[in-house]
N, C-alpha and C. Protein backbone atom coordinates (compact mmCIF):
# COMPACT_ATOMS: atom_id res chain seq x y z
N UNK A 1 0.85 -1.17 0.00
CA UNK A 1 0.00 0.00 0.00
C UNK A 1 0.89 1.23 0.00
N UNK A 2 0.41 2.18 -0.98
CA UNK A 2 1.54 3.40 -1.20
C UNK A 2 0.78 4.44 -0.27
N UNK A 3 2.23 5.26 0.12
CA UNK A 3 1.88 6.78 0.73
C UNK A 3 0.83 7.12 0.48
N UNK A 4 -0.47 7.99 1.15
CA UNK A 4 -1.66 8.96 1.19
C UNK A 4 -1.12 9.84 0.20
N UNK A 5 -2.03 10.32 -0.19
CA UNK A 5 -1.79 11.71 -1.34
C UNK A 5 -1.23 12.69 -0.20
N UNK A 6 -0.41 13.92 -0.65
CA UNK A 6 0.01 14.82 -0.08
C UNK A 6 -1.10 15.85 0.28
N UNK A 7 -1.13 16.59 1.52
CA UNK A 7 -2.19 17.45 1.44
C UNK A 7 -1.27 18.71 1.56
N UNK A 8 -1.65 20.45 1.18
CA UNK A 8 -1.07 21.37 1.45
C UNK A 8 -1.14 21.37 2.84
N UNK A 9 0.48 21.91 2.99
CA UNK A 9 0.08 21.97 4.85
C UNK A 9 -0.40 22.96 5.55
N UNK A 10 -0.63 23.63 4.55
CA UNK A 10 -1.12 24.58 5.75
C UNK A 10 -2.69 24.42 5.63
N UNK A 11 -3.02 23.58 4.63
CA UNK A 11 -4.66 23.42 5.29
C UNK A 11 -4.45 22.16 6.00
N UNK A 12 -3.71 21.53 6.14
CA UNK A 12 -3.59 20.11 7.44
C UNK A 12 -3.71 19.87 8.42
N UNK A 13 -4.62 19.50 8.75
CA UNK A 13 -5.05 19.55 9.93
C UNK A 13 -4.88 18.08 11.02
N UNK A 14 -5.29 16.69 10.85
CA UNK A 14 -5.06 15.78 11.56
C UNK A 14 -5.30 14.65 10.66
N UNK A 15 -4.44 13.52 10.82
CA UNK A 15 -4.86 12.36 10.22
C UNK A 15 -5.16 11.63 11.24
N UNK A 16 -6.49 10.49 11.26
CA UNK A 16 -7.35 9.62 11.97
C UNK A 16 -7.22 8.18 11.45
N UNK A 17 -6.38 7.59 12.25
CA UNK A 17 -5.77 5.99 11.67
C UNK A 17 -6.95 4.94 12.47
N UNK A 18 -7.09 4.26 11.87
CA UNK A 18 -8.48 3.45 12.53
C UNK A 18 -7.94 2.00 12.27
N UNK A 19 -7.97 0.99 13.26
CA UNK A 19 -7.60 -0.08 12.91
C UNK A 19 -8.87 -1.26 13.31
N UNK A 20 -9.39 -1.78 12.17
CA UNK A 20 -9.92 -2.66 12.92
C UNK A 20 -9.36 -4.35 12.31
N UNK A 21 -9.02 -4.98 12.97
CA UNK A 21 -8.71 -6.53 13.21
C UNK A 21 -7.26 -6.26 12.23
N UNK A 22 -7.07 -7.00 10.73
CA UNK A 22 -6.00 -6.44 10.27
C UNK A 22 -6.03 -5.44 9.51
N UNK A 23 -7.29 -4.99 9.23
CA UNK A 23 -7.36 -3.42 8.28
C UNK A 23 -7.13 -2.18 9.44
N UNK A 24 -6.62 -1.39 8.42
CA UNK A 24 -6.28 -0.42 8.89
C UNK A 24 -6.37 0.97 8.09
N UNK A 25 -7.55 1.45 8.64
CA UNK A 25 -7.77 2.38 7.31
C UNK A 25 -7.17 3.97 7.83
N UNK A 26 -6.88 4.78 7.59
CA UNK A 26 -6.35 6.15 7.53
C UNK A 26 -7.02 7.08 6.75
N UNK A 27 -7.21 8.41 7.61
CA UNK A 27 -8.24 9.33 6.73
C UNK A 27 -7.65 10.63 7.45
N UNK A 28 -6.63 11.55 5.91
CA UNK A 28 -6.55 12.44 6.44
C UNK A 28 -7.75 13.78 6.03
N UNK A 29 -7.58 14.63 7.44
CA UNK A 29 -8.97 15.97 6.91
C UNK A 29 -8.14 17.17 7.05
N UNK A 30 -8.68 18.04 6.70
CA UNK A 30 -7.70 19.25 6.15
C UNK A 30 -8.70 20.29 6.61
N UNK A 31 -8.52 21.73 6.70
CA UNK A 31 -9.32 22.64 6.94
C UNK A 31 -9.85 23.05 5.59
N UNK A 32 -11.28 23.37 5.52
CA UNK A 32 -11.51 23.79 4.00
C UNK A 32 -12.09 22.56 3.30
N UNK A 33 -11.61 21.14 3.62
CA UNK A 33 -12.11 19.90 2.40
C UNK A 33 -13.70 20.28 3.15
N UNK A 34 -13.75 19.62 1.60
CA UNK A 34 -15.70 18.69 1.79
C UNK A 34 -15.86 18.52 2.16
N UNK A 35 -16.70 18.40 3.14
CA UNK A 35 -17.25 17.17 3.85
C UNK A 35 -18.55 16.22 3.38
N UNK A 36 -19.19 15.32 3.80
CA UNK A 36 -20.11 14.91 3.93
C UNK A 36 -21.19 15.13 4.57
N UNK A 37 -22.74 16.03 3.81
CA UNK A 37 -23.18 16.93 4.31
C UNK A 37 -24.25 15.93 5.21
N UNK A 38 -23.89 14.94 5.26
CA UNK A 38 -24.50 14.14 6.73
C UNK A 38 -23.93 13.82 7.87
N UNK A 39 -22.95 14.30 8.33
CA UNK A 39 -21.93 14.53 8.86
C UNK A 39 -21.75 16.10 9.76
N UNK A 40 -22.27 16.15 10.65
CA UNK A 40 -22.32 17.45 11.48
C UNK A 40 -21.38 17.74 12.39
N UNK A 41 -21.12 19.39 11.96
CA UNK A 41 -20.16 19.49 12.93
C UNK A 41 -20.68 19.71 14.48
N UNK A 42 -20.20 19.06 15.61
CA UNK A 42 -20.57 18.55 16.67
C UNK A 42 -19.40 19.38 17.98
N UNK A 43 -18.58 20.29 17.41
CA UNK A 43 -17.93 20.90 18.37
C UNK A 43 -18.32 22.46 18.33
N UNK A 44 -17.94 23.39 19.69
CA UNK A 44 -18.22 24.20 20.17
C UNK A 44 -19.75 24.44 20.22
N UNK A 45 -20.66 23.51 20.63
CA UNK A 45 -22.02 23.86 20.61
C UNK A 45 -22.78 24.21 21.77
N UNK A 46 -23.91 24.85 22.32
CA UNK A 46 -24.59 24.90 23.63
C UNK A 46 -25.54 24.56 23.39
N UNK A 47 -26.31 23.45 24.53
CA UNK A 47 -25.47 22.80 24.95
C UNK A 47 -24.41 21.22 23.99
N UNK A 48 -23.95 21.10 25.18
CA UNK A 48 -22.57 20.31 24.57
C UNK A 48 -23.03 19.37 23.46
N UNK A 49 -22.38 18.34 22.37
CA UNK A 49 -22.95 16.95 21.49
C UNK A 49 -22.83 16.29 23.13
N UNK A 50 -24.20 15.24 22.50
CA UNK A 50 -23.98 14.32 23.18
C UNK A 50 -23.99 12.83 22.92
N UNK A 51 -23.88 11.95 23.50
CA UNK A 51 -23.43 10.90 22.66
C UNK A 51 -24.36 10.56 21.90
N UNK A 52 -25.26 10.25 22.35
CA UNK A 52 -25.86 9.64 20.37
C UNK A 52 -26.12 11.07 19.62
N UNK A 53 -25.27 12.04 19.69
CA UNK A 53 -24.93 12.94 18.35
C UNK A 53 -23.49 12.35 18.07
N UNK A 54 -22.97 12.16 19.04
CA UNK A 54 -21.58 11.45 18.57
C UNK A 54 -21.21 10.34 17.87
N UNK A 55 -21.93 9.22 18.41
CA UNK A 55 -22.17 7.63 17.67
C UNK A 55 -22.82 8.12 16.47
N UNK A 56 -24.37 8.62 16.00
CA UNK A 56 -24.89 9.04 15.03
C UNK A 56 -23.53 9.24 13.90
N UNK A 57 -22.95 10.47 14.17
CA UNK A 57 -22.11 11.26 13.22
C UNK A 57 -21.06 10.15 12.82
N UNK A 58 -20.48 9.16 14.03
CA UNK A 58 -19.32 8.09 13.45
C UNK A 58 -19.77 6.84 13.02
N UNK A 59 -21.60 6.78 13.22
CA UNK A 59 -22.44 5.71 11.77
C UNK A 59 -21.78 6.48 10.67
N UNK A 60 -22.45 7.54 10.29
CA UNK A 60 -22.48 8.38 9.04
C UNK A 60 -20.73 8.07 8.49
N UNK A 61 -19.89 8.61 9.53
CA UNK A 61 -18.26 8.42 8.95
C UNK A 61 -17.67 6.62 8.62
N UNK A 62 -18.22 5.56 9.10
CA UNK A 62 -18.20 4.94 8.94
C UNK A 62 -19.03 4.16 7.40
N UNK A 63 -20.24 4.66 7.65
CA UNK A 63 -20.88 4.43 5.98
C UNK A 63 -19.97 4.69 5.42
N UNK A 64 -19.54 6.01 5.08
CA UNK A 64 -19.21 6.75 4.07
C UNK A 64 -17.80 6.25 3.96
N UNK A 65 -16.71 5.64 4.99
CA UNK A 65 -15.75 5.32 4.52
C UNK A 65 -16.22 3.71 3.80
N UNK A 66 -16.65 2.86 4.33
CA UNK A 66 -17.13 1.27 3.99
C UNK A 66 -17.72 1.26 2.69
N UNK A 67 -18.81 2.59 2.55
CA UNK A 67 -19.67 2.16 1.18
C UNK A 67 -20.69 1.76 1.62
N UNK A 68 -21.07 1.37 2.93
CA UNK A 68 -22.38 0.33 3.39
C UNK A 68 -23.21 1.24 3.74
N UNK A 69 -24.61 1.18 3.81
CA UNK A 69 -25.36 2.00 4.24
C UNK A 69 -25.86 0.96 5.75
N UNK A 70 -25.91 -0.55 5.57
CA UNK A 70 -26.04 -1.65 6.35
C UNK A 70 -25.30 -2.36 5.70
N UNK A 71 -24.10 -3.16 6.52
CA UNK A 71 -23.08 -4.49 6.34
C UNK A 71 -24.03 -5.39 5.96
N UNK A 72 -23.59 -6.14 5.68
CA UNK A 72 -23.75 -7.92 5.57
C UNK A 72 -23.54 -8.33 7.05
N UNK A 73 -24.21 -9.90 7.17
CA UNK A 73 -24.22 -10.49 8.55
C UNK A 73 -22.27 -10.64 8.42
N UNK A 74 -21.63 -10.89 7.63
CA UNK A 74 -20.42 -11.28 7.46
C UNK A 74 -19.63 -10.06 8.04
N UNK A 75 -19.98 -9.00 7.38
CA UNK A 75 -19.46 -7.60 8.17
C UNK A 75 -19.74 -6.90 9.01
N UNK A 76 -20.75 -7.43 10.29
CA UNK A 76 -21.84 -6.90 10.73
C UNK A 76 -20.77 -6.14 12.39
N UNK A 77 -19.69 -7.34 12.50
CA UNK A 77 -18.99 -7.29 13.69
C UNK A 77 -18.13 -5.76 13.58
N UNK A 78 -17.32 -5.94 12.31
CA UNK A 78 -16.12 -5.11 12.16
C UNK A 78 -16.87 -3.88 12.19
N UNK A 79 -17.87 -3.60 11.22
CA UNK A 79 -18.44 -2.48 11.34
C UNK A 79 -18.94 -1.66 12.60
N UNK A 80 -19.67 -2.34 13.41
CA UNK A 80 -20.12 -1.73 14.56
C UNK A 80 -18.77 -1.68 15.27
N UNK A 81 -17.70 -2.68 15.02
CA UNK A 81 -16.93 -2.38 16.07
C UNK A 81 -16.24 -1.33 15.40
N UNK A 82 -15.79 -0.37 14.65
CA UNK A 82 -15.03 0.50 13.63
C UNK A 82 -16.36 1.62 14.24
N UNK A 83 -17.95 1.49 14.34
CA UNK A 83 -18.50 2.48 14.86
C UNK A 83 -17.88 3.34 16.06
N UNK A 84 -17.86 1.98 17.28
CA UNK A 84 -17.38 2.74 18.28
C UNK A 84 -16.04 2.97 18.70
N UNK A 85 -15.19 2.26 17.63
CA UNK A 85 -13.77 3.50 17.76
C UNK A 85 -14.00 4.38 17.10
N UNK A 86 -14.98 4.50 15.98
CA UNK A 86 -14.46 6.41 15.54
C UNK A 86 -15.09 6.83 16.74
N UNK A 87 -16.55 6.40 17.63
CA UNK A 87 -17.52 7.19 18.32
C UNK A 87 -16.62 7.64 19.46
N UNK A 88 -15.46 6.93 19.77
CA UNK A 88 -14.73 7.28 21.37
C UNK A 88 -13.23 8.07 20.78
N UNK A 89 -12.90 7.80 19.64
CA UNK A 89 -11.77 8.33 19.14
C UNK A 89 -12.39 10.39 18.68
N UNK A 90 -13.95 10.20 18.50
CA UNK A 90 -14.83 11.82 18.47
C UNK A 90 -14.70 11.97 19.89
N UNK A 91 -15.26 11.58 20.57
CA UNK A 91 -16.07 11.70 22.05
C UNK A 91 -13.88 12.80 22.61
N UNK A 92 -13.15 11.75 22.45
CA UNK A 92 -11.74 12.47 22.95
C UNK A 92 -11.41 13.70 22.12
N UNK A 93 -11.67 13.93 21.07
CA UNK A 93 -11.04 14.97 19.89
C UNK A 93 -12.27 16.04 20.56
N UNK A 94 -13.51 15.51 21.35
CA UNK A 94 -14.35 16.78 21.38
C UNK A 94 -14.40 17.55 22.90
N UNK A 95 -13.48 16.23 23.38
CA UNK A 95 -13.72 16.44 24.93
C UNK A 95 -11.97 17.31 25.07
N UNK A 96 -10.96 17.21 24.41
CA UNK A 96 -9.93 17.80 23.99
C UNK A 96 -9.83 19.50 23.12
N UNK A 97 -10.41 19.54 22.18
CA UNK A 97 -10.16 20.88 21.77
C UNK A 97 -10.47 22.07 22.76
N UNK A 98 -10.26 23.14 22.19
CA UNK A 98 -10.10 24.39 23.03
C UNK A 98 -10.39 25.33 21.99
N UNK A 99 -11.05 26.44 22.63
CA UNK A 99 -11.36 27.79 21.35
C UNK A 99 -11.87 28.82 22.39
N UNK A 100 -11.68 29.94 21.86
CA UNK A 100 -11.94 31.23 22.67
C UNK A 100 -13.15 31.72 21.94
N UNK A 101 -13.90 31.14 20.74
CA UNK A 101 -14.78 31.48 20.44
C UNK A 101 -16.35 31.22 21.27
N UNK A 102 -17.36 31.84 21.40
CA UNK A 102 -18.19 31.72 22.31
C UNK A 102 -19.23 30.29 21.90
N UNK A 103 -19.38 29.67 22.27
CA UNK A 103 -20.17 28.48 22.09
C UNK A 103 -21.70 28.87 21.11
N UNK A 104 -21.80 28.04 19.87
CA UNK A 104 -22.92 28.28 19.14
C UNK A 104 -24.31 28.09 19.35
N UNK A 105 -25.25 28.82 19.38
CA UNK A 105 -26.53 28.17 19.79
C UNK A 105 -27.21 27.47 18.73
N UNK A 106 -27.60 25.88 19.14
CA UNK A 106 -28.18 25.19 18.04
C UNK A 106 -29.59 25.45 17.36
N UNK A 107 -30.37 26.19 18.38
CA UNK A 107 -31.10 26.60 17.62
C UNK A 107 -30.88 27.77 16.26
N UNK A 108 -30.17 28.69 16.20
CA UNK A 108 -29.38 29.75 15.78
C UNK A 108 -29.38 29.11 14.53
N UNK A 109 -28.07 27.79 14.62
CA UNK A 109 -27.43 27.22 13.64
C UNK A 109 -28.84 26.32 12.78
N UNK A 110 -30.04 25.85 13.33
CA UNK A 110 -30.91 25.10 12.65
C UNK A 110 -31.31 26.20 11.81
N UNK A 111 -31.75 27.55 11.98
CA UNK A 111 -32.41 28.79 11.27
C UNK A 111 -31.72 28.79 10.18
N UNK A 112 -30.27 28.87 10.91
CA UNK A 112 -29.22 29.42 9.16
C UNK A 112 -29.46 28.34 8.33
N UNK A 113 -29.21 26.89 8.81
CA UNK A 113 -29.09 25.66 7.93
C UNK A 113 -30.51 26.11 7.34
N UNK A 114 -31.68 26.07 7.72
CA UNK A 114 -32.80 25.87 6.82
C UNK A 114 -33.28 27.27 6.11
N UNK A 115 -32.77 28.25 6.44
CA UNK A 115 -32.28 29.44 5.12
C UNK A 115 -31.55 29.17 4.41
N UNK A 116 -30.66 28.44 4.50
CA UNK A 116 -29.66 27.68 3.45
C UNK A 116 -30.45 26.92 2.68
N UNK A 117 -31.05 26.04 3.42
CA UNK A 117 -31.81 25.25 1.96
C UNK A 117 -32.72 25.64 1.31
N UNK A 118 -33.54 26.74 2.12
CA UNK A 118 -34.59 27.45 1.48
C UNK A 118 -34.02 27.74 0.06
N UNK A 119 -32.63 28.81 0.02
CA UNK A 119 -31.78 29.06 -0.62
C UNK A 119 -31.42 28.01 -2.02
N UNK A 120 -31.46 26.92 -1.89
CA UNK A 120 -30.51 25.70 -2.39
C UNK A 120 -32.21 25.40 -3.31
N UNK A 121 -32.93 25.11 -2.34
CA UNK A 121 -33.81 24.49 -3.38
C UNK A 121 -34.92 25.30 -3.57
N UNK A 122 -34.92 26.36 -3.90
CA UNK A 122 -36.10 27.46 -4.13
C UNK A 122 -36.02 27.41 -5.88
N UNK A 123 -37.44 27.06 -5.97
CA UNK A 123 -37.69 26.66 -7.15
C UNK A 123 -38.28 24.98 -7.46
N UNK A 124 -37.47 24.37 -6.75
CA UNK A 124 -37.64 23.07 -7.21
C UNK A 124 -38.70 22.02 -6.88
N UNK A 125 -39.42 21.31 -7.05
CA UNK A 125 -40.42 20.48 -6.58
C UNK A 125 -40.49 19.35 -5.88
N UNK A 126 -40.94 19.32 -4.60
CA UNK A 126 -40.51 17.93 -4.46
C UNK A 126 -41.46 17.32 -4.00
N UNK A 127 -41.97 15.80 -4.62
CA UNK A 127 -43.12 15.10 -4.76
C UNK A 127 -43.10 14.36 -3.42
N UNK A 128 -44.47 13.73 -2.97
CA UNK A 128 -44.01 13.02 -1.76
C UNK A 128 -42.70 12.31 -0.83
N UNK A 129 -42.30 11.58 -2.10
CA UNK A 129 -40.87 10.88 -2.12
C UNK A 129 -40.06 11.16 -1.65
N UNK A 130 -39.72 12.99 -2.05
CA UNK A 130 -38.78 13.03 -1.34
C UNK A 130 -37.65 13.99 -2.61
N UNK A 131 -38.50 13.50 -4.22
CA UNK A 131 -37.35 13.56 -4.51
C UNK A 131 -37.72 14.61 -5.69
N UNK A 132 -37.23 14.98 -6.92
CA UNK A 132 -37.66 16.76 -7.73
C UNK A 132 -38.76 15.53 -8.67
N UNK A 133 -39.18 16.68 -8.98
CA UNK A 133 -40.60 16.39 -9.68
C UNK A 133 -39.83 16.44 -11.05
């Protein structure tokens, strides 16, 4: 297995090595990348994430690295167990940082998000489903 792609360093931020049984997967994040907009950010909030915002968010990081939306009975172990190391490997990265910025109110942040989508999908139709007309 060859070197990770290079990231610029100065958007570099932390790489997250995850091992489960003999895999060992590595995921570096950078300030600025994409993310996965199911995937919430869960630090500096009032009040605090709490754990099933935490487990929730390291399902989602876990899908999204596996591909699975649900394992197979065959993969059923590794997966949940790969859940709760990202969920305790978050729970430390959230119980660890530090910022002088004032803690966000979630209600605040639900307003902007759904002016945002107002934004995003104004115009478009969407049929029971779910999905554009």
């Amino acid at each position: 297995m060859g070197a990770p792609p290079a990231l610029p360093s100065s958007r570099y931020l932390f790489r997250l090595t995850l091992t489960v049984g003999p895999v060992v997967v590595s995921v570096h994040v950078a300030y600025g990348a994409p993310m996965c907009r199911n995937i919430k950010t869960l630090h500096n909030f009032r009040p605090p994430a709490t754990a099933e915002e935490i487990r929730a968010s390291s399902l989602q990081f876990v899908r999204k690295l596996s591909g699975f939306t649900r394992p197979s009975k065959a993969n059923e172990l590794v997966f949940s167990r790969a859940v709760d190391q990202v969920a305790r490997a978050a729970h430390e990265l959230l119980e660890s940082l530090v910022t002088n910025a004032p803690p966000r109110d979630r209600e605040v942040e639900v307003s902007k998000a759904r002016a945002r989508a107002a934004v995003r999908f104004a115009g478009t139709r969407h049929s029971t489903t779910g999905r554009s007309a």
